[in-house]
N, C-alpha and C. Protein backbone atom coordinates (compact mmCIF):
# COMPACT_ATOMS: atom_id res chain seq x y z
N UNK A 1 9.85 -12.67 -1.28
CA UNK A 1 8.75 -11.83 -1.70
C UNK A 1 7.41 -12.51 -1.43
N UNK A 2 7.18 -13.88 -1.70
CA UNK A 2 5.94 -14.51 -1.74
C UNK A 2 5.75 -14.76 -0.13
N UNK A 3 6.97 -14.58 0.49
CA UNK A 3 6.26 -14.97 2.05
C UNK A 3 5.69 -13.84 2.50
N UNK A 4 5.70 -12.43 1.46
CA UNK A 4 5.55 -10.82 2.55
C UNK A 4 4.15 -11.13 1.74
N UNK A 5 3.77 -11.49 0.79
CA UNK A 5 2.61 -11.58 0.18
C UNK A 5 1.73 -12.45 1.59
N UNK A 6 2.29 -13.42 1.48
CA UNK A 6 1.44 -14.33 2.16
C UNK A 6 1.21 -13.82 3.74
N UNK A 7 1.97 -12.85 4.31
CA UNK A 7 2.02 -12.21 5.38
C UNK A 7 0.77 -11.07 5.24
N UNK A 8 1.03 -10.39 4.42
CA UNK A 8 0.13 -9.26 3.90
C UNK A 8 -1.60 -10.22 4.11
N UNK A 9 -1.79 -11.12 2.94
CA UNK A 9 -3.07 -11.83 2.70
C UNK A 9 -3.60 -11.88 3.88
N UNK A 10 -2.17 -13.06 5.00
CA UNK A 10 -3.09 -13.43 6.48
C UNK A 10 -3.28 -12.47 7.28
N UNK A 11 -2.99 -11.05 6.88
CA UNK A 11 -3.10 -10.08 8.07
C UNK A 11 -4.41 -9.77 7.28
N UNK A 12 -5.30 -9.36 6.41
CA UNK A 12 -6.22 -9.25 5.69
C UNK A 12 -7.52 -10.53 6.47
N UNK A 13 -7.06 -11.16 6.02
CA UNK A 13 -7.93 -12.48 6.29
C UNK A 13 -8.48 -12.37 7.93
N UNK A 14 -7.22 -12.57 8.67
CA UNK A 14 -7.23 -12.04 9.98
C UNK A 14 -8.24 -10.95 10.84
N UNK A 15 -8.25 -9.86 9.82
CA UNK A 15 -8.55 -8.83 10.43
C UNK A 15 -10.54 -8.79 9.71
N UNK A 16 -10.54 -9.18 8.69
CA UNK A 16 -11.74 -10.01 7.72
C UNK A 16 -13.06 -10.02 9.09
N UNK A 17 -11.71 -11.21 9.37
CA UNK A 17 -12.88 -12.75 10.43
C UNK A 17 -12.80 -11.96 12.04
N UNK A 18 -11.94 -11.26 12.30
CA UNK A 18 -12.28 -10.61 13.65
C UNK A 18 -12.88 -9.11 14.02
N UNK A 19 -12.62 -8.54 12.61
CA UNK A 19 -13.11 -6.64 12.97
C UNK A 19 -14.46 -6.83 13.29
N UNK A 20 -15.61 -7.50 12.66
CA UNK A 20 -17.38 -7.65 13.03
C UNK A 20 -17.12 -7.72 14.49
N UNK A 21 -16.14 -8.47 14.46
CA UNK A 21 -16.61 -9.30 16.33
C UNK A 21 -15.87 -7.56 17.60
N UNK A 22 -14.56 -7.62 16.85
CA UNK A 22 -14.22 -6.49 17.91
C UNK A 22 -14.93 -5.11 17.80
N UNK A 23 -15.11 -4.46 16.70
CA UNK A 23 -15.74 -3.31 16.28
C UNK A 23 -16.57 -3.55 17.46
N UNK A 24 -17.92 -4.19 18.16
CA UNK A 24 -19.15 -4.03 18.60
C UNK A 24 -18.53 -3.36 19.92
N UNK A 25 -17.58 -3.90 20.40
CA UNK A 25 -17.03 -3.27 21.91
C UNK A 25 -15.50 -1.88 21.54
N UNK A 26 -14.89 -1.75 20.64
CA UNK A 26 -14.12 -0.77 20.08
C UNK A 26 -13.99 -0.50 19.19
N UNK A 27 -14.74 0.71 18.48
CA UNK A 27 -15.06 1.01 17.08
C UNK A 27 -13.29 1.12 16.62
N UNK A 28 -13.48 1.90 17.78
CA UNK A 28 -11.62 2.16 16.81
C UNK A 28 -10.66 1.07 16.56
N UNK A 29 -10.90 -0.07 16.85
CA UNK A 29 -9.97 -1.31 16.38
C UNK A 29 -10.26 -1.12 14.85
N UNK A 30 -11.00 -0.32 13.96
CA UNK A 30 -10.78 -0.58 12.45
C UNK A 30 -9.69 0.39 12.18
N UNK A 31 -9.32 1.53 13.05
CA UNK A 31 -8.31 1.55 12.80
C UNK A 31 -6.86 1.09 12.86
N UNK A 32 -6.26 0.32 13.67
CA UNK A 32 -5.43 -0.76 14.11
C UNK A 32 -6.02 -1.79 13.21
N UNK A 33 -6.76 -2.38 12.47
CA UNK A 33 -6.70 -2.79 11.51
C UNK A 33 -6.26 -2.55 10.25
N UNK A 34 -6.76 -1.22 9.60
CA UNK A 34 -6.19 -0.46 8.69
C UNK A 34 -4.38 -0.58 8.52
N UNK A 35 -4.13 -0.04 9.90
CA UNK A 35 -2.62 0.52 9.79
C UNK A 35 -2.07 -0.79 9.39
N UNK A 36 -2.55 -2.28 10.32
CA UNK A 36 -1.53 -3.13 10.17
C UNK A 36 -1.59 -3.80 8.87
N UNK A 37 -2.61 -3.55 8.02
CA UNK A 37 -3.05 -4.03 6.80
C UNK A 37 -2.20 -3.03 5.52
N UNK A 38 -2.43 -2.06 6.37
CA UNK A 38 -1.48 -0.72 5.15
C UNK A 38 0.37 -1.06 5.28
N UNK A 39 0.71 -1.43 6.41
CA UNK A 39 1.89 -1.61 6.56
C UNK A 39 2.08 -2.93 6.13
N UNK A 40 1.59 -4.39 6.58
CA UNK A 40 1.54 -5.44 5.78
C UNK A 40 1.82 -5.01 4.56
N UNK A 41 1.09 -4.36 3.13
CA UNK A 41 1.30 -4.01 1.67
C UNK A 41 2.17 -3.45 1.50
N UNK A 42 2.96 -2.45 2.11
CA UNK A 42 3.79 -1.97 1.98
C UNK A 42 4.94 -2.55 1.66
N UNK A 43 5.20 -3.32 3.20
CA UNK A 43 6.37 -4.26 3.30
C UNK A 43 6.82 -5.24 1.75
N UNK A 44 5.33 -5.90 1.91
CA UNK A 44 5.23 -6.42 0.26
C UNK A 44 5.84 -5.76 -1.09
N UNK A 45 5.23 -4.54 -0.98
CA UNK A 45 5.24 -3.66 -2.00
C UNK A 45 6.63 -3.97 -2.58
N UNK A 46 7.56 -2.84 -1.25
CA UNK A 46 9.00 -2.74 -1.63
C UNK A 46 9.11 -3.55 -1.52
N UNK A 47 9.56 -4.89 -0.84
CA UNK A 47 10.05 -5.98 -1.55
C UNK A 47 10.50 -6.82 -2.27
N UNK A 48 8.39 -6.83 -2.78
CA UNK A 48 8.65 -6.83 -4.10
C UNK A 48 9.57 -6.04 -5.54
N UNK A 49 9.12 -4.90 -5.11
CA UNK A 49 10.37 -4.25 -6.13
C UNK A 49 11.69 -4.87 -5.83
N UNK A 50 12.29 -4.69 -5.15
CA UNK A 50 13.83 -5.29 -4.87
C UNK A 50 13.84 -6.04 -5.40
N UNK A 51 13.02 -7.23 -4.93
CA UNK A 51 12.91 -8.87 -5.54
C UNK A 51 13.04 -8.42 -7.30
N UNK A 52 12.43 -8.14 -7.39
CA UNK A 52 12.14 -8.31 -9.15
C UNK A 52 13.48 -7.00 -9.99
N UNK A 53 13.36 -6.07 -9.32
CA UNK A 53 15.17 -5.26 -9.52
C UNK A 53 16.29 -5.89 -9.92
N UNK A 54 16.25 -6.69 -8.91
CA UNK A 54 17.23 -7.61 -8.81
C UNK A 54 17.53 -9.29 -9.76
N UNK A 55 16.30 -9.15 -10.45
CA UNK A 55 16.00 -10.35 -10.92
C UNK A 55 15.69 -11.51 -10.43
N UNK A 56 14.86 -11.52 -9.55
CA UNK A 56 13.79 -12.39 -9.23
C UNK A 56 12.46 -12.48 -9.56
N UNK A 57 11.50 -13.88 -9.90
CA UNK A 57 10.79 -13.78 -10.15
C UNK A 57 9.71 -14.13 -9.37
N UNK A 58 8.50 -14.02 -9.45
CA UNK A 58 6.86 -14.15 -9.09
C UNK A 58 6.44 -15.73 -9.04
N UNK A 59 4.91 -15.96 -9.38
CA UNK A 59 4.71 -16.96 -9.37
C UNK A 59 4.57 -17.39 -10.85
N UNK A 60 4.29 -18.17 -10.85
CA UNK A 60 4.17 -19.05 -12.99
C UNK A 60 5.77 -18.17 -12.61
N UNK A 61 7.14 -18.10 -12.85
CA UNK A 61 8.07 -17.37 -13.28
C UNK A 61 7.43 -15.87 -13.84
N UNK A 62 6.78 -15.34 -13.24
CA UNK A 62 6.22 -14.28 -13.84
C UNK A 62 7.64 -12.98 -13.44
N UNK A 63 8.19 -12.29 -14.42
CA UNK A 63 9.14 -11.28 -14.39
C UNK A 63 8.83 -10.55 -15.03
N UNK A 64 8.72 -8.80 -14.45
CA UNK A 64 8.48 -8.04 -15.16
C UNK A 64 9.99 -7.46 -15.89
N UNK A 65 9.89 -6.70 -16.82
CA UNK A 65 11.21 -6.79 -17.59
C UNK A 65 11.82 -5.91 -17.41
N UNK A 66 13.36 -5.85 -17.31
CA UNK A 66 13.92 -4.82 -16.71
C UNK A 66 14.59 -4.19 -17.48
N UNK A 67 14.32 -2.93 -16.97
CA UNK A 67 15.70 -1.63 -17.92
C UNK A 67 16.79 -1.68 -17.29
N UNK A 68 17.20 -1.88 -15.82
CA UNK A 68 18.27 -1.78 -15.52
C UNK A 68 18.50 -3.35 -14.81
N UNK A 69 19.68 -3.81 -14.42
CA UNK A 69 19.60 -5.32 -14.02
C UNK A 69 20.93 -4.51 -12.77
N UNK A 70 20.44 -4.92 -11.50
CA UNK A 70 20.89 -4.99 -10.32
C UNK A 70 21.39 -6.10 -9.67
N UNK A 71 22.75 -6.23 -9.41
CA UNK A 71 23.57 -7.03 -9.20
C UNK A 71 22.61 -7.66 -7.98
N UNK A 72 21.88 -7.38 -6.88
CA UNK A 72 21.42 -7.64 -5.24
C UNK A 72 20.56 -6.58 -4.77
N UNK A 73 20.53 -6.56 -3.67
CA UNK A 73 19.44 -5.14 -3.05
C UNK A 73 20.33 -3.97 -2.35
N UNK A 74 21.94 -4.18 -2.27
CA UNK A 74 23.01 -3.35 -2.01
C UNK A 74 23.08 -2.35 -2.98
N UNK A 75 23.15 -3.26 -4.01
CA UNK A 75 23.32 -2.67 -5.10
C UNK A 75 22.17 -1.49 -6.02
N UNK A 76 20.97 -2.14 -5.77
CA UNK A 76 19.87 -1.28 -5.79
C UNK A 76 19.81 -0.11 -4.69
N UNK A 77 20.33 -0.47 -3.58
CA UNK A 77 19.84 0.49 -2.78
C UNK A 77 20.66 1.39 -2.90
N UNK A 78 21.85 1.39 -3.02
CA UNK A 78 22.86 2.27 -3.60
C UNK A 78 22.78 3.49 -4.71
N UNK A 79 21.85 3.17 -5.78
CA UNK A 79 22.16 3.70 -6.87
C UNK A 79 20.49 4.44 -6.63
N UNK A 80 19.68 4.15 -5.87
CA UNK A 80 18.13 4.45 -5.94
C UNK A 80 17.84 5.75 -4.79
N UNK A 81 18.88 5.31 -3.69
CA UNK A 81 18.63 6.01 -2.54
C UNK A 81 19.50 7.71 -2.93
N UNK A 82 18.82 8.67 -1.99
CA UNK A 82 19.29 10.11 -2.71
C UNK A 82 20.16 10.58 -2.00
N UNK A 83 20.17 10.21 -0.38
CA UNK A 83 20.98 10.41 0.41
C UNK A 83 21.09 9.75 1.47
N UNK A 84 22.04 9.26 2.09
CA UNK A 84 22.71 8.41 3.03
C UNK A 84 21.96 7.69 3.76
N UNK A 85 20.57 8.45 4.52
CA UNK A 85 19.68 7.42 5.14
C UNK A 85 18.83 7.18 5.07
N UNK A 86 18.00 7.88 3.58
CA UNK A 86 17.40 7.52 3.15
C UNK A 86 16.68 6.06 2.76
N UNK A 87 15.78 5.56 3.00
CA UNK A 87 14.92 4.14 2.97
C UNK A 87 14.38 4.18 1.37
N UNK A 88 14.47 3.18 0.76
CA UNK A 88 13.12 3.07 -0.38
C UNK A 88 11.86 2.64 0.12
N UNK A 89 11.01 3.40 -0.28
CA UNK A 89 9.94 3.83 0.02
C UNK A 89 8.67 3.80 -0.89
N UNK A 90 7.67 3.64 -0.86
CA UNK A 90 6.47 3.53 -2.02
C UNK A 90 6.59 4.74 -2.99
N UNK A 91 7.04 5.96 -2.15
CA UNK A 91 7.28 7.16 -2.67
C UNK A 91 8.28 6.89 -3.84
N UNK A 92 9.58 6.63 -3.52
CA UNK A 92 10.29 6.51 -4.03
C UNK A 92 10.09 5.68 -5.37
N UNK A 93 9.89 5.03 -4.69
CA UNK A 93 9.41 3.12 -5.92
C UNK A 93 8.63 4.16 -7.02
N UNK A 94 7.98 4.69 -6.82
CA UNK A 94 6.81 5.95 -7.57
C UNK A 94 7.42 6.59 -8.93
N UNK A 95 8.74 7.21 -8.18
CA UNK A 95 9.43 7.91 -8.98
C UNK A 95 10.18 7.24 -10.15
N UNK A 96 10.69 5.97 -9.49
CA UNK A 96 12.00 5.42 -10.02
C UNK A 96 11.19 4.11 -11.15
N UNK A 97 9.90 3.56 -10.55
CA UNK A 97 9.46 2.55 -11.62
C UNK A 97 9.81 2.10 -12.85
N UNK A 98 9.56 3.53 -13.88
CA UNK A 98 9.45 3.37 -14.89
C UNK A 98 11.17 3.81 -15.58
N UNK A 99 11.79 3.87 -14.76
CA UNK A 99 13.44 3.64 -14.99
C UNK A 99 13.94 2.42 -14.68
N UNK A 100 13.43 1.52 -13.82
CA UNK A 100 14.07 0.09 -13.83
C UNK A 100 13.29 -0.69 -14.59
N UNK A 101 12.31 -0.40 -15.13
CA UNK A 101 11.31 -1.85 -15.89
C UNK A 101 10.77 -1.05 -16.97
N UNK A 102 10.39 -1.95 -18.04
CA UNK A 102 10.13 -0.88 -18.87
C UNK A 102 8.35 -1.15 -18.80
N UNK A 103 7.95 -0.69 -19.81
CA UNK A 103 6.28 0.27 -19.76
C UNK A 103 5.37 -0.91 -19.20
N UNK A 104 4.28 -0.60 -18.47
CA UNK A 104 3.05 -1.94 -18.17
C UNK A 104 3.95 -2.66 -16.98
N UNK A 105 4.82 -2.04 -16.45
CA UNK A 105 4.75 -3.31 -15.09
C UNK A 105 3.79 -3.37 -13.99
N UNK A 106 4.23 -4.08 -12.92
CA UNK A 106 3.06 -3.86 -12.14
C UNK A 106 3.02 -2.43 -11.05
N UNK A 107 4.35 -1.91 -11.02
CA UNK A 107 4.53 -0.80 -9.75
C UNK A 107 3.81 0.18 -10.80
N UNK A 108 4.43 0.39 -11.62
CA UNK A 108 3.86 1.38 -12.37
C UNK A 108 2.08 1.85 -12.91
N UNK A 109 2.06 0.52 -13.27
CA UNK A 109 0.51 0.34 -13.19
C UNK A 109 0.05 0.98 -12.28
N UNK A 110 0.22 0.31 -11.03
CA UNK A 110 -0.84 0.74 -9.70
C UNK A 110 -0.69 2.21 -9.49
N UNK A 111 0.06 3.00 -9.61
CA UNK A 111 0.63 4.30 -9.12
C UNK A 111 -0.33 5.04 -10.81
N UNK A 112 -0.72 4.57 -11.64
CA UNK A 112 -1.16 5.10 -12.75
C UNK A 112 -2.70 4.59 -13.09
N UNK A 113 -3.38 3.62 -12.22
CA UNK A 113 -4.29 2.82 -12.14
C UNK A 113 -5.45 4.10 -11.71
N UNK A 114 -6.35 4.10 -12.36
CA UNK A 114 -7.43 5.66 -12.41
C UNK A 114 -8.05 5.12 -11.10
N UNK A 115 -8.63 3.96 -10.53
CA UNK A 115 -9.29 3.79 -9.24
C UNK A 115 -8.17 3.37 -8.36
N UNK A 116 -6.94 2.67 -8.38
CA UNK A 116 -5.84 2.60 -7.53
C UNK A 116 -5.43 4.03 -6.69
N UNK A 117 -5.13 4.77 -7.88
CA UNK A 117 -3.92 5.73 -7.74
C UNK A 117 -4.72 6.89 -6.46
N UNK A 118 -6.21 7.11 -6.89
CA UNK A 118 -6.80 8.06 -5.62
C UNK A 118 -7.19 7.31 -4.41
N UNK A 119 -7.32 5.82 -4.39
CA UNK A 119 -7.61 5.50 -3.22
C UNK A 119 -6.35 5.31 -2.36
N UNK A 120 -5.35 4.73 -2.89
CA UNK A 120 -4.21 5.06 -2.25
C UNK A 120 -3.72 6.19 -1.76
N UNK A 121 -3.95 7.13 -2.26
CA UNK A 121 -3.50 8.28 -1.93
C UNK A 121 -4.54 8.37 -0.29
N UNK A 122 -5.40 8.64 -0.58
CA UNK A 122 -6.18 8.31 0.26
C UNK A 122 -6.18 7.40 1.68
N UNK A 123 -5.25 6.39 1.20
CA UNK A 123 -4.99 5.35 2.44
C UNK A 123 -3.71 5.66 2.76
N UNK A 124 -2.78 6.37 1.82
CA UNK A 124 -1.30 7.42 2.77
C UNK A 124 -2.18 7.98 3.94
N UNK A 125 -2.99 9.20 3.35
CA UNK A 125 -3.24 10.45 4.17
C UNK A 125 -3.72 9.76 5.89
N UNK A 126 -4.70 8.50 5.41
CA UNK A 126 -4.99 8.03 6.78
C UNK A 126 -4.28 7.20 7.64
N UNK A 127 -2.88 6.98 7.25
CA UNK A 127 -2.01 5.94 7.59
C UNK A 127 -1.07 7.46 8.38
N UNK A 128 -0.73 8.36 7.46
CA UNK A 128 0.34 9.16 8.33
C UNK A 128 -1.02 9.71 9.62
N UNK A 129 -1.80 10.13 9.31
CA UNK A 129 -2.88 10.69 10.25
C UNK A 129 -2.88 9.83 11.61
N UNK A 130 -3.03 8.59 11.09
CA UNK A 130 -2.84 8.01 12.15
C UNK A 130 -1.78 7.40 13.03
N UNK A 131 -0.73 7.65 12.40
CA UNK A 131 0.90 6.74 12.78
C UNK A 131 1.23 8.29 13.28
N UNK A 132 1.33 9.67 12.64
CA UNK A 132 1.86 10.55 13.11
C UNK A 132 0.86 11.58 14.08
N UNK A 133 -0.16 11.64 13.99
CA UNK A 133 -1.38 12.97 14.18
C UNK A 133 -0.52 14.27 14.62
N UNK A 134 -0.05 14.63 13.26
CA UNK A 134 0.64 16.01 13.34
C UNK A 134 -0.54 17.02 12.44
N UNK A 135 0.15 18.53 12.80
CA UNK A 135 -0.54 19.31 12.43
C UNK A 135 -0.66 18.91 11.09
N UNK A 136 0.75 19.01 9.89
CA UNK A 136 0.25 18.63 8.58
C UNK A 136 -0.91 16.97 8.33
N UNK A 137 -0.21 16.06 8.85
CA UNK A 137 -1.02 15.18 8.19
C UNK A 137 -2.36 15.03 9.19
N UNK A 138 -2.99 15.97 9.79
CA UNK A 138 -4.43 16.21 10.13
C UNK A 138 -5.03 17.29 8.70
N UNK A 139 -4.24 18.00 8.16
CA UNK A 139 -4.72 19.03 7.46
C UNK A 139 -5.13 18.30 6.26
N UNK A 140 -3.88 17.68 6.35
CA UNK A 140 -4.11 16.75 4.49
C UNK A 140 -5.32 15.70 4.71
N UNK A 141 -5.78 15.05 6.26
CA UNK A 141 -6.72 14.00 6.26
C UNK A 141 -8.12 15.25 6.43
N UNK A 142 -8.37 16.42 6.56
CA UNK A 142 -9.38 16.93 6.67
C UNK A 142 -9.58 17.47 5.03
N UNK A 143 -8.76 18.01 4.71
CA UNK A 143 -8.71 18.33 3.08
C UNK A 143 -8.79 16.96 2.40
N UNK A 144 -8.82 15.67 2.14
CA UNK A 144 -9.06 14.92 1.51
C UNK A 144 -9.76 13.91 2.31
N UNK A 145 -10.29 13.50 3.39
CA UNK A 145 -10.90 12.53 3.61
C UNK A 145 -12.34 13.39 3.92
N UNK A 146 -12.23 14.45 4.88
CA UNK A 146 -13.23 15.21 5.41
C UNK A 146 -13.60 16.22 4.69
N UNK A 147 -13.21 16.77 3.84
CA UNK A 147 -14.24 17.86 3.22
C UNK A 147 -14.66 16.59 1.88
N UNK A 148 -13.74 16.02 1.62
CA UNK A 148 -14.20 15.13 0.48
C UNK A 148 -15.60 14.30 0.66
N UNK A 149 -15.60 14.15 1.89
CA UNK A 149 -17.03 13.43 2.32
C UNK A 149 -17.35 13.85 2.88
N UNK A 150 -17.87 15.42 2.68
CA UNK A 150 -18.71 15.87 3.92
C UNK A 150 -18.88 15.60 5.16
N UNK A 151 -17.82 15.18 5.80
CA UNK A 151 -18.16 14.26 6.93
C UNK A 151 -17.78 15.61 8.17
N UNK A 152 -18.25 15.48 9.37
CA UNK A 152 -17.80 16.28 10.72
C UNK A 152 -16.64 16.76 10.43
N UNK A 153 -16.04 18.04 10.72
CA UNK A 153 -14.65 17.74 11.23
C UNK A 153 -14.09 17.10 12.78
N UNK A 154 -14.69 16.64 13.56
CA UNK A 154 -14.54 15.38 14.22
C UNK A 154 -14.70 14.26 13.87
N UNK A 155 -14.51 14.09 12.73
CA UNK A 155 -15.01 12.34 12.39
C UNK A 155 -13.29 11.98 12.34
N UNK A 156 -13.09 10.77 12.96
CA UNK A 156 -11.93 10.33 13.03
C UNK A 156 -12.32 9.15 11.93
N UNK A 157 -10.62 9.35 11.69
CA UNK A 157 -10.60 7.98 10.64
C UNK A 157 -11.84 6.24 10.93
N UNK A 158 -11.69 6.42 12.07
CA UNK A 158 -12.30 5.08 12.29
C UNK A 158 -14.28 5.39 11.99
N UNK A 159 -14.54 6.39 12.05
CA UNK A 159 -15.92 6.89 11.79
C UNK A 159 -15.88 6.81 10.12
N UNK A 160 -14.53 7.14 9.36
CA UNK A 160 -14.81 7.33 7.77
C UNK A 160 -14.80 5.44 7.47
N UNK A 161 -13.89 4.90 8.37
CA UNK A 161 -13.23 3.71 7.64
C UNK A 161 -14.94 2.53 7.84
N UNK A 162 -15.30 2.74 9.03
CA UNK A 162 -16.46 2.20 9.33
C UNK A 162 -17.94 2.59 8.54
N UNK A 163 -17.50 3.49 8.04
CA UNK A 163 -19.09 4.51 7.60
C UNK A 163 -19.63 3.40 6.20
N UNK A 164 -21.31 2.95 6.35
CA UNK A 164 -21.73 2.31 5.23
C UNK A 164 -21.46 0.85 6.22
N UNK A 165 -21.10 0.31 7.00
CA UNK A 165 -20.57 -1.30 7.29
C UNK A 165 -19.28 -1.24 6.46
N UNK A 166 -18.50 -0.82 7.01
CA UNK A 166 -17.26 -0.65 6.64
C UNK A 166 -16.52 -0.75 4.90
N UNK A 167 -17.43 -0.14 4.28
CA UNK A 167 -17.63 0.55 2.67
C UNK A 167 -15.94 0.39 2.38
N UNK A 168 -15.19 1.93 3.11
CA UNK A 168 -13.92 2.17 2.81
C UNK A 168 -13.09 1.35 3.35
N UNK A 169 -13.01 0.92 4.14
CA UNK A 169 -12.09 0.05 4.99
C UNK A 169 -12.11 -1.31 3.83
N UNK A 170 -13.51 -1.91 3.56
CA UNK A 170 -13.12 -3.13 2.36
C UNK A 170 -12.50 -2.68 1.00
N UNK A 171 -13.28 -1.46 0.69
CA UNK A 171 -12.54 -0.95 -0.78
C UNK A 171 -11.30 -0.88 -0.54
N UNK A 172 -10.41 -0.21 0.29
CA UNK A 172 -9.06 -0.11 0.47
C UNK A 172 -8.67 -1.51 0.45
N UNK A 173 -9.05 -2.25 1.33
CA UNK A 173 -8.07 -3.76 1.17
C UNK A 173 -8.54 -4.37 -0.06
N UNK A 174 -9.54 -4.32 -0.28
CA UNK A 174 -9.82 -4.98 -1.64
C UNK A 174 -8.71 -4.53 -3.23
N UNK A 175 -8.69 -3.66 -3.52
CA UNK A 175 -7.53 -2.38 -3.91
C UNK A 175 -6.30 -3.61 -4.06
N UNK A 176 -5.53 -2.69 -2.20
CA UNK A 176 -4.70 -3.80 -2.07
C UNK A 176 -4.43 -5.23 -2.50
N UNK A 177 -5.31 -5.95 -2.49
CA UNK A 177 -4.87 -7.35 -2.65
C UNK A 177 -4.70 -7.40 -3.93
N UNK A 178 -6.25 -6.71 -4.68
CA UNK A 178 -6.02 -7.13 -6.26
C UNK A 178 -4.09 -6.87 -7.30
N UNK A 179 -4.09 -5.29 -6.40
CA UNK A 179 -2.68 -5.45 -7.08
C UNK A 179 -1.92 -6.51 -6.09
N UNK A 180 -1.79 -6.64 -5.44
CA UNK A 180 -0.54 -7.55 -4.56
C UNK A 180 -0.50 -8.85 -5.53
N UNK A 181 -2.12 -9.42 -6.25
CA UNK A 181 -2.03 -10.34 -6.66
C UNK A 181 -0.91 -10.27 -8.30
N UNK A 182 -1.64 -8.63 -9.11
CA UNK A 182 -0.86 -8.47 -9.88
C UNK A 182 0.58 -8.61 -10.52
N UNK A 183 1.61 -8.13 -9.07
CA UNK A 183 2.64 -7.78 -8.38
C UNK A 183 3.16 -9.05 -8.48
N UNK A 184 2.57 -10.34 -8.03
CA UNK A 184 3.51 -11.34 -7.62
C UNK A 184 2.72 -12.13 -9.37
N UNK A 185 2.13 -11.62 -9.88
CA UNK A 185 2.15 -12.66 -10.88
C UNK A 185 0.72 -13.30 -11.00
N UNK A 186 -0.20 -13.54 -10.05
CA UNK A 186 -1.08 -14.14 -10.41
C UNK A 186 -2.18 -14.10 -11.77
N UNK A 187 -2.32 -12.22 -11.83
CA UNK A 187 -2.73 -11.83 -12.44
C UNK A 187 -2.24 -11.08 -13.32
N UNK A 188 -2.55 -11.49 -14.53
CA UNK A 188 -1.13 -10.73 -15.72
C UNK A 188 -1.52 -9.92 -16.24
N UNK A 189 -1.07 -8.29 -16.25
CA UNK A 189 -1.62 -6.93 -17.02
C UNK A 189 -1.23 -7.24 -18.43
């Protein structure tokens, strides 16, 4: 778990110290930043759940407490997943939280967190927008990124993520890390 953390951080850090420099010749590298920064947390995310499902712990031994105790991640994945090829998923993790751990953990938190819970949502809509650019997830990024900010309906993600000296693009990772730090323990709810 602490190495997907530490994977997550240096892709952050990474992208920190080089987006000023690339942005000037390809605006749109903030998006290829974004994605690999949204997928970095992710990876973490679930992980982390497994890790701690399963009974593993954080840093200081930090463990959030469990309602159910899972033999491994077979075993979790078994009893969590709804059908056969189904993946666990942030979605999922969403649903199931507050059935494996009990009240105040950290998954739960973030998914219930009053400034977390809409910016995330927010960094789905621009993550499928941009990993898929299908009819739905253009509709859902114009209904929540673009009418929400008055912005063009040509403004591509990389025009919202950049807009201000890159305003949204830091709030989102900023977001991110604070819980990631939560998550593994640093910071105790």
């Amino acid at each position: 778990m602490l190495d997907k953390y530490n994977e997550f951080i240096q892709e952050v850090n990474y992208w920190q110290e080089i987006l000023p420099v690339l942005y000037t010749n390809n605006p749109k590298i903030v998006e290829l930043a974004f994605l690999k920064i949204y997928v970095k947390f992710e990876q973490f995310f679930i992980e982390s759940f497994v890790h701690y499902a399963t009974g593993g712990e954080g840093e200081n031994h930090y463990q959030p407490i469990r309602r159910l105790a899972f033999a491994d991640a077979t075993h979790l994945e078994k009893i969590v997943k709804k059908i056969e090829h189904e993946y666990i998923d942030i979605k999922r993790i969403e649903q199931i939280a507050d059935a494996v751990f009990v009240a105040n953990n950290p998954f739960s938190q973030f998914f219930n967190d009053a400034q977390a819970k809409p910016l995330f949502t927010k960094m789905t809509t621009i993550r499928n927008f941009l990993a898929h650019e299908s009819r739905e997830s253009k509709v859902k990024y114009d209904k929540l990124i673009v009418q929400a900010y008055n912005l063009s309906a040509y403004d591509e993600p990389y025009l919202f993520l950049s807009k201000e000296n890159f305003r949204h693009y830091y709030s989102f990772t900023e977001i991110l890390k604070n819980f990631a730090n939560i998550i593994i323990g640093r910071i105790i709810i």
